[in-house]
C-alpha atoms as a PDB file:
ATOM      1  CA  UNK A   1      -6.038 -13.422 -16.715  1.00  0.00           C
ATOM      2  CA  UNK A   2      -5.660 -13.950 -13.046  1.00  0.00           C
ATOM      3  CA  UNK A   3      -4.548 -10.690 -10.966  1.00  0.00           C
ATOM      4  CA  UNK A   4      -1.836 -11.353  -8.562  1.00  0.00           C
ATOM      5  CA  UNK A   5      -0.245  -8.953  -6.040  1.00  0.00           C
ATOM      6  CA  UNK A   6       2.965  -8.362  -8.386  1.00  0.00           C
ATOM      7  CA  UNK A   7       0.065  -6.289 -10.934  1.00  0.00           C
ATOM      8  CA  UNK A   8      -1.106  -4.027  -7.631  1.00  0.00           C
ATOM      9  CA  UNK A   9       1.817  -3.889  -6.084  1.00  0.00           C
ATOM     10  CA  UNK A  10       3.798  -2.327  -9.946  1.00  0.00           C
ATOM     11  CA  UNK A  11       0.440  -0.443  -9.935  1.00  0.00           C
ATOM     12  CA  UNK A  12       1.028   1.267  -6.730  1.00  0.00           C
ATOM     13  CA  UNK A  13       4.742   1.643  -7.917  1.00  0.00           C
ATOM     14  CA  UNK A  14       3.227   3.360 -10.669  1.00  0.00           C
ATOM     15  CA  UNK A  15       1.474   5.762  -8.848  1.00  0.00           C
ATOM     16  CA  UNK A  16      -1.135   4.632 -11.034  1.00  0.00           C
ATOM     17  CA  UNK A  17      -4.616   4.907  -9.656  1.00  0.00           C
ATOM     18  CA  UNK A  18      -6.357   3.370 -11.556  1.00  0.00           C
ATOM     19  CA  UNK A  19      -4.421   0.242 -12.260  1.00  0.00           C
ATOM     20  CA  UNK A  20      -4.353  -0.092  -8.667  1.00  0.00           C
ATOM     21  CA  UNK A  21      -8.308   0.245  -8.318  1.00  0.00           C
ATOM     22  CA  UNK A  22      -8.667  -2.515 -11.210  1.00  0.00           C
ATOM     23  CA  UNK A  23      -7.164  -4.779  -8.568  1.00  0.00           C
ATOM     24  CA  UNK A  24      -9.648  -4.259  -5.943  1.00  0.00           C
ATOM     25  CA  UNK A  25     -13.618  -4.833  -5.665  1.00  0.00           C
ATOM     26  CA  UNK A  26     -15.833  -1.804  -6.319  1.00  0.00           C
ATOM     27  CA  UNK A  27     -16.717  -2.136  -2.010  1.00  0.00           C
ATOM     28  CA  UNK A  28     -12.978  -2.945  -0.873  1.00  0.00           C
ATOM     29  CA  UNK A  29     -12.302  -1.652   2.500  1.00  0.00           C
ATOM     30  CA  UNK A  30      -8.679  -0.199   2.529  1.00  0.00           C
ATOM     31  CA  UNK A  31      -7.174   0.509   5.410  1.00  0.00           C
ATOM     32  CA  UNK A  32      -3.703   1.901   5.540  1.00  0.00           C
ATOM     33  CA  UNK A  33      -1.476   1.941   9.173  1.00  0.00           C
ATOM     34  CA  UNK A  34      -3.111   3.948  11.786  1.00  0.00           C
ATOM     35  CA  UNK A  35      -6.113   6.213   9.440  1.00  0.00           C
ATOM     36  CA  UNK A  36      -9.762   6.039   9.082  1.00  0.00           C
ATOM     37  CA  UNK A  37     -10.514   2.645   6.805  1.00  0.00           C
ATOM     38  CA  UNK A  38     -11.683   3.875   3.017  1.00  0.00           C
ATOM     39  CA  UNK A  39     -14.402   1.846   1.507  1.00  0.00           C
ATOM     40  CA  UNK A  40     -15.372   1.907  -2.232  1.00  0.00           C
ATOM     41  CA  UNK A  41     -13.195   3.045  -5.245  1.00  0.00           C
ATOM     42  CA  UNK A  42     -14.098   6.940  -4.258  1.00  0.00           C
ATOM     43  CA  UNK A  43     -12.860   6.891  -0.899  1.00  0.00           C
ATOM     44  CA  UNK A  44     -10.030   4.318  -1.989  1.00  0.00           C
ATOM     45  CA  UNK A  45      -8.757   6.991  -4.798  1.00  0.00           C
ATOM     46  CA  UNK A  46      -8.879   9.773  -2.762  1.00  0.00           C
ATOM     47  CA  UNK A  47      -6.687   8.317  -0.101  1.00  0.00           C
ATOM     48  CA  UNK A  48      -4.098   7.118  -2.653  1.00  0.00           C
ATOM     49  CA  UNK A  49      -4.419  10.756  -4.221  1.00  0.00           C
ATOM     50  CA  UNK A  50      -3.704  12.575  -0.846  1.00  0.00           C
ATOM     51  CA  UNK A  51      -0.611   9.985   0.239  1.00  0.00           C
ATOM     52  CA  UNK A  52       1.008   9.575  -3.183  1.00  0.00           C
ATOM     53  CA  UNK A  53       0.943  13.248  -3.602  1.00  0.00           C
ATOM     54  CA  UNK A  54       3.325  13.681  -0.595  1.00  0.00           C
ATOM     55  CA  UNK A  55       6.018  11.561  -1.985  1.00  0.00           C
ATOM     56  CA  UNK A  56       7.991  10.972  -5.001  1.00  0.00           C
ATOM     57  CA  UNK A  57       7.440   6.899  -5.307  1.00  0.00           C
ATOM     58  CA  UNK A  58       7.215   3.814  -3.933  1.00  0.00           C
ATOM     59  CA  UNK A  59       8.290   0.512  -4.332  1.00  0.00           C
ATOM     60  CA  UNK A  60       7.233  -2.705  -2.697  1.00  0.00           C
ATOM     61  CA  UNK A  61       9.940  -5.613  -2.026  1.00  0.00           C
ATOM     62  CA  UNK A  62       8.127  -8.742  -0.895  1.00  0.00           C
ATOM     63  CA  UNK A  63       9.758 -10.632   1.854  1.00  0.00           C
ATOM     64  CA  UNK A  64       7.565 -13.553   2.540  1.00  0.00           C
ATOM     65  CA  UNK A  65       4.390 -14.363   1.570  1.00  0.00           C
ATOM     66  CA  UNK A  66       1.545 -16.915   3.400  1.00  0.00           C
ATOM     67  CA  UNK A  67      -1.689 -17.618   2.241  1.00  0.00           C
ATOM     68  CA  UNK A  68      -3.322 -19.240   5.285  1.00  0.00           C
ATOM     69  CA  UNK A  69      -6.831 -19.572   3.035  1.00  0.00           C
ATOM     70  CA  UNK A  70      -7.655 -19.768  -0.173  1.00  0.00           C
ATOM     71  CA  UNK A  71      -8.841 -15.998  -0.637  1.00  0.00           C
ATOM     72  CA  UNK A  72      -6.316 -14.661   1.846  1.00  0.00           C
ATOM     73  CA  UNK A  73      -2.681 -13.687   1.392  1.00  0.00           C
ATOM     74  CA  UNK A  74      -0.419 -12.268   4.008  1.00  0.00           C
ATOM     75  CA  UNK A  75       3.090 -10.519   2.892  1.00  0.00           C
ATOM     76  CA  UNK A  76       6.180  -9.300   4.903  1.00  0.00           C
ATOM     77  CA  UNK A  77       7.460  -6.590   2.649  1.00  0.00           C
ATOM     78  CA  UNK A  78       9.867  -4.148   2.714  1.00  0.00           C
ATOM     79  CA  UNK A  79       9.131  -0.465   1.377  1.00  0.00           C
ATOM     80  CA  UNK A  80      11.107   1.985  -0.326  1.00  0.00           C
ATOM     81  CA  UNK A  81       9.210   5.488   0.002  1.00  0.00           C
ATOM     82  CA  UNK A  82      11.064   8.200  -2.272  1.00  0.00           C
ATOM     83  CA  UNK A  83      10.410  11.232  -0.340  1.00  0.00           C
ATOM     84  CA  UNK A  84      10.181  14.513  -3.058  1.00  0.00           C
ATOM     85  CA  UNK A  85      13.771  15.980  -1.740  1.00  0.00           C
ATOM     86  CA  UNK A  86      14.983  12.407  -3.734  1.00  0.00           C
ATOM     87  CA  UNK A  87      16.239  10.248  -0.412  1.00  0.00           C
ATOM     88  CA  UNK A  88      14.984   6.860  -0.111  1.00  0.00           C
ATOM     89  CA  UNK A  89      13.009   5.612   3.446  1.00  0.00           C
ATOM     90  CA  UNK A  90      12.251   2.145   3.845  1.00  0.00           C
ATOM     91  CA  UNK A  91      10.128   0.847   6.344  1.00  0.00           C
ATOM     92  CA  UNK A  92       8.344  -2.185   7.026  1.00  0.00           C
ATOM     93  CA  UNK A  93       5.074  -3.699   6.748  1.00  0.00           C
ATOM     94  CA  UNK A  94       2.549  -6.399   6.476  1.00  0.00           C
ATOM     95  CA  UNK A  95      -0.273  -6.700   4.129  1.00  0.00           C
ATOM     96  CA  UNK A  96      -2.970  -8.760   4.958  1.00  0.00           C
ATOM     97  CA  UNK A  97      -5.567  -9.446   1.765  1.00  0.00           C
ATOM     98  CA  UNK A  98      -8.456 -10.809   1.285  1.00  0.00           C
ATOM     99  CA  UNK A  99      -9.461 -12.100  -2.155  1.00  0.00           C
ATOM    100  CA  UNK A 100     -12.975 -12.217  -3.814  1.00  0.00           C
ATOM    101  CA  UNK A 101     -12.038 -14.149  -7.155  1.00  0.00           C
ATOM    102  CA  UNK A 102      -9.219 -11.860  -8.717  1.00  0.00           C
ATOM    103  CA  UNK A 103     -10.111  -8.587  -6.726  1.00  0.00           C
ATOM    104  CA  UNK A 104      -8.907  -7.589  -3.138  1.00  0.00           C
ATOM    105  CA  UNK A 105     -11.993  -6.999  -1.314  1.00  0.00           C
ATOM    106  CA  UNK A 106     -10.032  -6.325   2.331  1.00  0.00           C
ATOM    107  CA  UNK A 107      -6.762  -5.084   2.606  1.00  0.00           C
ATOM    108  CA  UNK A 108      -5.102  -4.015   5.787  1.00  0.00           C
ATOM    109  CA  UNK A 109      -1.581  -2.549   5.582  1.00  0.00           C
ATOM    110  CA  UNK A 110      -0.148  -2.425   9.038  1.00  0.00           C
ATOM    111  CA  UNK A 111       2.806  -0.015   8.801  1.00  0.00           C
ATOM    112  CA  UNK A 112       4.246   3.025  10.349  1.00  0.00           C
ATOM    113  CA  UNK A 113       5.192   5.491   8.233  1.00  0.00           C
ATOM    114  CA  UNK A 114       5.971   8.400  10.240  1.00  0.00           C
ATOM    115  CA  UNK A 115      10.172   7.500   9.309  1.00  0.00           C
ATOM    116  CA  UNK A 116       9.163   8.695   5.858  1.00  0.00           C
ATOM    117  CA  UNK A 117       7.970  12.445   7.115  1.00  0.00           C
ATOM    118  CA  UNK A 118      10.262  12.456   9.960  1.00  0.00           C
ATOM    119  CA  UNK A 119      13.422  15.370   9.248  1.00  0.00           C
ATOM    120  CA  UNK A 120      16.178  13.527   6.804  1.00  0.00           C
ATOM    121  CA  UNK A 121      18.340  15.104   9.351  1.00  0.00           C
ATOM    122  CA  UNK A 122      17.761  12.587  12.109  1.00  0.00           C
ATOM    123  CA  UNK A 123      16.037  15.104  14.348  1.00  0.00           C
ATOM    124  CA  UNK A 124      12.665  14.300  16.120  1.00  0.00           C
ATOM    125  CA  UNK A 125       9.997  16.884  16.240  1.00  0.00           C
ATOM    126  CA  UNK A 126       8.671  17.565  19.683  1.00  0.00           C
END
């Protein structure tokens, strides 16, 4: 069976580790908004680990989707961060893939995520 985006993506929404690794080659390079790029399924996990452990969920609401090439997909998206006090953040961001058969071997997620930390008062931290 063919893996498609939807399968990561309700992985991810899953908080779900390691159905999110089954979707990407053993030597993917991740790299998420603004931090160091992870490569392999070590670095990959313990990146996911670290973030998802600093909120309460996530879901992803694709927007638009391009694939430009065969083994590359591009997606506008729209994503809900649950923070742990419960309120909802959305933000958002652009994935750009790139396939090797099934398996995302590149995947660059250009987003900002600071809204999601920032005070649910409004305030900005100096």
């Amino acid at each position: 069976m063919a893996r498609t985006l939807d399968d990561t993506f309700a992985a991810v929404g899953a908080l779900d580790v390691d159905g999110f690794l089954a979707g990407l080659s053993t030597d993917v390079v991740l790299t998420f908004g603004n931090t160091q790029s992870a490569t392999g399924h070590d670095q990959v996990r313990a990146a996911c680990t670290q973030l998802w452990s600093t909120i309460g969920g996530v879901r992803h609401r694709v927007q638009d989707l391009w694939n430009p090439e065969s083994d590359v997909t591009v997606a506008y998206v729209e994503v809900d961060y649950t923070r742990l006090d419960g309120t909802v953040v959305t933000v958002p961001c652009v994935d750009i893939l790139r396939w090797k058969g099934d398996v995302v071997a590149d995947w660059r997620v250009v987003i900002d995520i600071a809204p999601v930390f920032a005070p649910a008062d409004g305030t900005v931290q100096a």
